[in-house]
N, C-alpha and C. Protein backbone atom coordinates (compact mmCIF):
# COMPACT_ATOMS: atom_id res chain seq x y z
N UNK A 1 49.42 9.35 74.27
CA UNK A 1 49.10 9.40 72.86
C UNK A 1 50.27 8.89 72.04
N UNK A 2 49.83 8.30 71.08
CA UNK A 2 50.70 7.36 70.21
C UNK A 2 51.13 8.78 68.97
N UNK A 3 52.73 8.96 68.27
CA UNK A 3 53.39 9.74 67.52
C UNK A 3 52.50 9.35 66.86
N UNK A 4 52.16 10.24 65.93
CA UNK A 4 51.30 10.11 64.22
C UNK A 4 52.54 9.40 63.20
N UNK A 5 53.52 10.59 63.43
CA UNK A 5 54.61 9.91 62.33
C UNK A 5 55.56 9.28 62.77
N UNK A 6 56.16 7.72 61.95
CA UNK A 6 57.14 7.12 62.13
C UNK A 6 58.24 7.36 62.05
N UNK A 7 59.54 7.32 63.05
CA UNK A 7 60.74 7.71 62.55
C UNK A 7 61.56 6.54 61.53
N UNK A 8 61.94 7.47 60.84
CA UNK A 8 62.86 6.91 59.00
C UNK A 8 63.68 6.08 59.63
N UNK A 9 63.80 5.40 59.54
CA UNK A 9 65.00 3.95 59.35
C UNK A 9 65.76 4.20 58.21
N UNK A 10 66.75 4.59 58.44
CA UNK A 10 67.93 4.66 57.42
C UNK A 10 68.64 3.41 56.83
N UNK A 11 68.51 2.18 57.21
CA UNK A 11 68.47 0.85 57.06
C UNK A 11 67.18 0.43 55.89
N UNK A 12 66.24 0.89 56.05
CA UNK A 12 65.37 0.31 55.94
C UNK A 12 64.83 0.96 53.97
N UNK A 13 65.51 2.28 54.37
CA UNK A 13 65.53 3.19 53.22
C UNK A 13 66.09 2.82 52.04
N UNK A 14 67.32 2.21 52.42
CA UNK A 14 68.41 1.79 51.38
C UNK A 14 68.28 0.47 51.10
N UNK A 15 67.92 -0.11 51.45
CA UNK A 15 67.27 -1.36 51.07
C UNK A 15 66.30 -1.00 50.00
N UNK A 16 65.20 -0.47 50.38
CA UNK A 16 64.67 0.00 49.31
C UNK A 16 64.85 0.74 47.79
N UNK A 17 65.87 1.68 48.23
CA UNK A 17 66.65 1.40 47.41
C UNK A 17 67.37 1.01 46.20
N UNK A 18 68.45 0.01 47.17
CA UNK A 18 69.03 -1.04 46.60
C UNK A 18 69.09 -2.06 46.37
N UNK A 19 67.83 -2.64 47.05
CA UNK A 19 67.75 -3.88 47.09
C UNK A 19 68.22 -4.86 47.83
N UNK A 20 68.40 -6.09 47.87
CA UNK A 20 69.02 -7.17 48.95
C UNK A 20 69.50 -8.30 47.64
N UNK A 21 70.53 -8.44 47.92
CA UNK A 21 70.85 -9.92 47.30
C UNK A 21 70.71 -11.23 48.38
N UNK A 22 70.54 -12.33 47.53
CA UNK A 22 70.41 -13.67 48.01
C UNK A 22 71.58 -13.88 48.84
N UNK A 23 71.73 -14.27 50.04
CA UNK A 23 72.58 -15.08 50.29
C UNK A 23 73.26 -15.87 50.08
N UNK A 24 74.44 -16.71 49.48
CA UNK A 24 74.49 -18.10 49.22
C UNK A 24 74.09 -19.28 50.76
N UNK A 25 74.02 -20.44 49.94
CA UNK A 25 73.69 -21.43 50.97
C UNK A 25 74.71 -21.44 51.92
N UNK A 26 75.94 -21.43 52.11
CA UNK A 26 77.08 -21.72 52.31
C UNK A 26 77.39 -20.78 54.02
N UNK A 27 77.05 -19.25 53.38
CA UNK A 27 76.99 -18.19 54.15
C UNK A 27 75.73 -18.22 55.25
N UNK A 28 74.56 -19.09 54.74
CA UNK A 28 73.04 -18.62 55.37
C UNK A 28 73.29 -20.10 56.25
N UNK A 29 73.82 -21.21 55.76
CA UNK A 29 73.79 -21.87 56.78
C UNK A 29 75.09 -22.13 57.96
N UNK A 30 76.14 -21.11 57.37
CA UNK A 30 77.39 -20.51 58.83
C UNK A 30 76.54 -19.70 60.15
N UNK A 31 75.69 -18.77 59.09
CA UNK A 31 75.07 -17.35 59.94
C UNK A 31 74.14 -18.20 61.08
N UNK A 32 73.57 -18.98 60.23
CA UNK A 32 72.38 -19.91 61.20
C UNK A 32 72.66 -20.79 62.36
N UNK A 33 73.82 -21.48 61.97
CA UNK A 33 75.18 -22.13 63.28
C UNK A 33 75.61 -21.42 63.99
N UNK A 34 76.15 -20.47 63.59
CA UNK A 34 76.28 -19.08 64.49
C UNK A 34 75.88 -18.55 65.22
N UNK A 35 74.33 -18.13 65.07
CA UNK A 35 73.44 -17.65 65.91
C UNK A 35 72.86 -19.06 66.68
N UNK A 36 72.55 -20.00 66.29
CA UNK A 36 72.37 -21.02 67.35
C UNK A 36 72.74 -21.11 68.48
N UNK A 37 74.48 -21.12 68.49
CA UNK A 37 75.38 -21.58 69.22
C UNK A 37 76.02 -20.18 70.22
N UNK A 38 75.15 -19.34 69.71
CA UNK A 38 75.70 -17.90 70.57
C UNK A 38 74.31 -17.59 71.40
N UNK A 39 73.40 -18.42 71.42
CA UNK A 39 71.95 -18.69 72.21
C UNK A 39 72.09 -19.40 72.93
N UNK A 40 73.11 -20.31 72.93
CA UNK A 40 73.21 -22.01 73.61
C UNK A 40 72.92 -21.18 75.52
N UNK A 41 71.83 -22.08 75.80
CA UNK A 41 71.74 -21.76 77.34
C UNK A 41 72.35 -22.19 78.49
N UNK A 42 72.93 -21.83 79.27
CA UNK A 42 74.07 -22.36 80.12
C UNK A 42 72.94 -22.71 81.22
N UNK A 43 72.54 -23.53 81.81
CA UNK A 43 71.90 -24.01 82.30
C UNK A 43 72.43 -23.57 84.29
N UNK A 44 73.48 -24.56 84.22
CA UNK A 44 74.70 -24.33 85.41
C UNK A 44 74.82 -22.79 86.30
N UNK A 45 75.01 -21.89 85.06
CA UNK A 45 74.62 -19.93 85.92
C UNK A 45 73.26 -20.04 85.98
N UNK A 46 72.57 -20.49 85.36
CA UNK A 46 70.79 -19.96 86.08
C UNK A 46 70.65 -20.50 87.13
N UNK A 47 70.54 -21.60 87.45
CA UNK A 47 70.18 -21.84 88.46
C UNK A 47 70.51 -22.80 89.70
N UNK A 48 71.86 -21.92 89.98
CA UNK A 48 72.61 -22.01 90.76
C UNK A 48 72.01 -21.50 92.24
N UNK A 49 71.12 -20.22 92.45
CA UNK A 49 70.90 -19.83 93.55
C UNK A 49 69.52 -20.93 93.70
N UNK A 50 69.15 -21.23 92.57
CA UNK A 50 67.78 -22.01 93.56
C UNK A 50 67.84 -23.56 94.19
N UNK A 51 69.42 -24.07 93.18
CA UNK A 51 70.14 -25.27 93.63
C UNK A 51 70.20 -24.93 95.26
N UNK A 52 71.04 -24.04 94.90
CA UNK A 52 71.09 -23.58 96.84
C UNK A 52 70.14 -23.27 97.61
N UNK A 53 69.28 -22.92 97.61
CA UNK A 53 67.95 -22.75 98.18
C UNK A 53 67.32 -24.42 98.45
N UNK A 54 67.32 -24.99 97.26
CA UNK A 54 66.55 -26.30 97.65
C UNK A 54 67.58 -27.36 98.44
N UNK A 55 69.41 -27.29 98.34
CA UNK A 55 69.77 -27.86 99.46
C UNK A 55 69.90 -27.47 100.64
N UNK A 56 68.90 -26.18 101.42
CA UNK A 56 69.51 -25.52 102.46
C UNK A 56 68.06 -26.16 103.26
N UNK A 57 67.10 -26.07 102.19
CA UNK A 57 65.56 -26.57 102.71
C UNK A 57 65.75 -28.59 103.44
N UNK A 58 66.19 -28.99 102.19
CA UNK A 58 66.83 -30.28 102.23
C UNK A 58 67.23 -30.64 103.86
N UNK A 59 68.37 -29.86 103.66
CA UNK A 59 68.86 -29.84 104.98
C UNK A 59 67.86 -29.56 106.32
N UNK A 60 67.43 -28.69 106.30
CA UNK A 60 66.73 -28.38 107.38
C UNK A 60 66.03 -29.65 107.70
N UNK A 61 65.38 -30.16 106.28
CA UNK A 61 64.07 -31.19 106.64
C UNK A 61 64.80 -32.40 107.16
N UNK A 62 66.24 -32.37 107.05
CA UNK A 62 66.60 -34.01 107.84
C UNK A 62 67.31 -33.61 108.56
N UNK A 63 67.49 -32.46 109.38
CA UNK A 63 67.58 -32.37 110.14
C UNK A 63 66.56 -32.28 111.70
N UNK A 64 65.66 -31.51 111.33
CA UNK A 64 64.26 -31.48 112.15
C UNK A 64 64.20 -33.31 112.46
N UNK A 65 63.96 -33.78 111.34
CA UNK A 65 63.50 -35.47 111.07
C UNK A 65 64.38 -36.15 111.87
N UNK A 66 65.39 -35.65 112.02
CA UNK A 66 66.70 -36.50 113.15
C UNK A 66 66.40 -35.95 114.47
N UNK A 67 66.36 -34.34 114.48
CA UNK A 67 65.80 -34.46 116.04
C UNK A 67 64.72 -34.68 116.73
N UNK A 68 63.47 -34.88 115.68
CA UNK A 68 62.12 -35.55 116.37
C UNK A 68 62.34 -37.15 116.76
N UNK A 69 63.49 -37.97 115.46
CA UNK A 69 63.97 -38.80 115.94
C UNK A 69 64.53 -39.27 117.35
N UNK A 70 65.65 -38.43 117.66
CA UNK A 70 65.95 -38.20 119.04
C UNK A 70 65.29 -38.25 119.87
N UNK A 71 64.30 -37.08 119.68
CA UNK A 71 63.11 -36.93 121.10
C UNK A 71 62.31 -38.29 120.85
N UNK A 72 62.31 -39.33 120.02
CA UNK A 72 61.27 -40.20 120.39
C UNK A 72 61.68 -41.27 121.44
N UNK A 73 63.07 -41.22 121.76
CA UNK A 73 64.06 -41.96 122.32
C UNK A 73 63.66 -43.79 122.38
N UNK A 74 64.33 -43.76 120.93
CA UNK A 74 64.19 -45.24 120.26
C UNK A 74 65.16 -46.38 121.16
N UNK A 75 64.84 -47.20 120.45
CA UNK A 75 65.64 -48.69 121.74
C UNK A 75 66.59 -49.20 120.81
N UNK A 76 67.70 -49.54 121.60
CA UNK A 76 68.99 -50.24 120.81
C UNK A 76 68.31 -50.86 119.34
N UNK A 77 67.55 -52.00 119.50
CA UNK A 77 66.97 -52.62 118.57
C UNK A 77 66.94 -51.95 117.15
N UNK A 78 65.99 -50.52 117.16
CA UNK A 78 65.86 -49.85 116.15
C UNK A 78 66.73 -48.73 115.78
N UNK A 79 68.10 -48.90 116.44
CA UNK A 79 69.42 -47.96 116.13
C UNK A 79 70.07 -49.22 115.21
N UNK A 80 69.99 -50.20 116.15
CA UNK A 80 70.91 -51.46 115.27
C UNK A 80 70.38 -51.48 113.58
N UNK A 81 68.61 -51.26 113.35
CA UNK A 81 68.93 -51.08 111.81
C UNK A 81 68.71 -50.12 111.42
N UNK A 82 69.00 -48.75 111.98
CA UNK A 82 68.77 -47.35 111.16
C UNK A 82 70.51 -47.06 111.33
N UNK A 83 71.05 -47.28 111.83
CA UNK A 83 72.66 -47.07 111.55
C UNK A 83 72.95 -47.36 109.83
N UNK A 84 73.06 -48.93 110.26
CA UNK A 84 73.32 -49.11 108.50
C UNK A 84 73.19 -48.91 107.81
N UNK A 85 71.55 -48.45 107.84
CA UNK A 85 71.07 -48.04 106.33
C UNK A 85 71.63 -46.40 106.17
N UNK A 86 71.84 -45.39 107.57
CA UNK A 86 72.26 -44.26 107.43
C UNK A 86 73.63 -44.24 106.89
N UNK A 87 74.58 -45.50 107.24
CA UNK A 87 76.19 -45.19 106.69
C UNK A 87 76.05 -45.75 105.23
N UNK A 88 75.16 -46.35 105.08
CA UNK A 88 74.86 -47.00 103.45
C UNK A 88 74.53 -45.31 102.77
N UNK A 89 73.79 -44.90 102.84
CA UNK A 89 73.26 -43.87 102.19
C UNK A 89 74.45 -42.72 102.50
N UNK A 90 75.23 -42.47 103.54
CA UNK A 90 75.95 -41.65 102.97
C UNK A 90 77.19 -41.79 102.16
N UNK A 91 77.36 -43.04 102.53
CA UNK A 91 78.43 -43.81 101.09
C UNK A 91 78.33 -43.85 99.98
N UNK A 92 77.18 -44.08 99.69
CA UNK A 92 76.45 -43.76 98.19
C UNK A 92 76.35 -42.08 97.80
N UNK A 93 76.62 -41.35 98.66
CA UNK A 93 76.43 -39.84 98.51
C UNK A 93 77.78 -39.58 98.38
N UNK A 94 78.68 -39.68 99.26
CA UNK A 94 80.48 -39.49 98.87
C UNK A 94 80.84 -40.08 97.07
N UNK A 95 80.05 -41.41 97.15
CA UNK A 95 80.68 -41.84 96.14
C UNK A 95 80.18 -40.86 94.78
N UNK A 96 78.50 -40.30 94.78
CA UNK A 96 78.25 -39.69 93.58
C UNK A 96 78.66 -38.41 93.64
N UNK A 97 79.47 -37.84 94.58
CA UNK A 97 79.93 -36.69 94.68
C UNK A 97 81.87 -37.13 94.24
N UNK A 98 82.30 -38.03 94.67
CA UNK A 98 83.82 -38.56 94.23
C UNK A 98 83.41 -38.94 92.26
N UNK A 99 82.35 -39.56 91.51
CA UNK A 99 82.54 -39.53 90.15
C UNK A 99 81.86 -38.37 90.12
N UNK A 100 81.10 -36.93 90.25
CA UNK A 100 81.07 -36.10 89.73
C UNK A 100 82.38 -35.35 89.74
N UNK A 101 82.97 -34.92 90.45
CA UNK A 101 84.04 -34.45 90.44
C UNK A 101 85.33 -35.40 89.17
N UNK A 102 85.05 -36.56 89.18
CA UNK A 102 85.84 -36.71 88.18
C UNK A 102 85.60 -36.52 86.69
N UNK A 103 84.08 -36.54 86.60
CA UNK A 103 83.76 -36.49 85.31
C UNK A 103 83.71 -34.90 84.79
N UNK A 104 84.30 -34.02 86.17
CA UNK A 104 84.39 -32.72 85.78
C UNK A 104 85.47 -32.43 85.31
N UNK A 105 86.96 -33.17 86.04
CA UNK A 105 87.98 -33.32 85.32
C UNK A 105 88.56 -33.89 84.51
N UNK A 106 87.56 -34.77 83.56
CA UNK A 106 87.98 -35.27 82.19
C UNK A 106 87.39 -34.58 80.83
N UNK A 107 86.37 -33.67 81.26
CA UNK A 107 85.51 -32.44 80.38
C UNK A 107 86.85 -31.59 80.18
């Protein structure tokens, strides 16, 4: 069952009261910057554990994918062009991991 009577707001009383004055512009648009910027969402702490979750899955899946590879036991031929393209792609992965790290230390 829902209270019949509301409890008094002592805030709410004196206002009544006394009234409220206007703000100036000056003050209402600090307060408003203010509260914006104390909302700002950090993106980076949220979701950090599911970053990790989706590179652990990642992983698994090229890994499985390399050892079904294995078991298909491929011929020189088709090592000669899955090499390259594998040291290509992880070069390109060092490298966007070598400018993230720098663009963390010029922030």
């Amino acid at each position: 069952m829902k209270p019949k009577s509301k409890p008094v707001d002592p805030l709410k009383e004196l206002l009544k009261q006394h009234g409220t004055l206007p703000p100036s512009e000056e003050f209402s648009s600090r307060l408003v910057n203010a509260v914006v910027f104390s909302y700002k969402f950090i993106y980076g702490k949220q979701y950090r554990k599911k970053e990790r979750l989706g590179k652990w899955i990642i992983a698994v899946l090229v890994a499985s994918s390399l050892l079904i590879f294995i078991e298909l036991k491929p011929s020189i031929h088709i090592l000669e062009m899955v090499f390259p393209i594998l040291s290509l792609a992880m070069g390109l992965i060092v490298l966007i991991f070598m400018f993230k790290k720098i663009v963390k230390v010029n922030q």
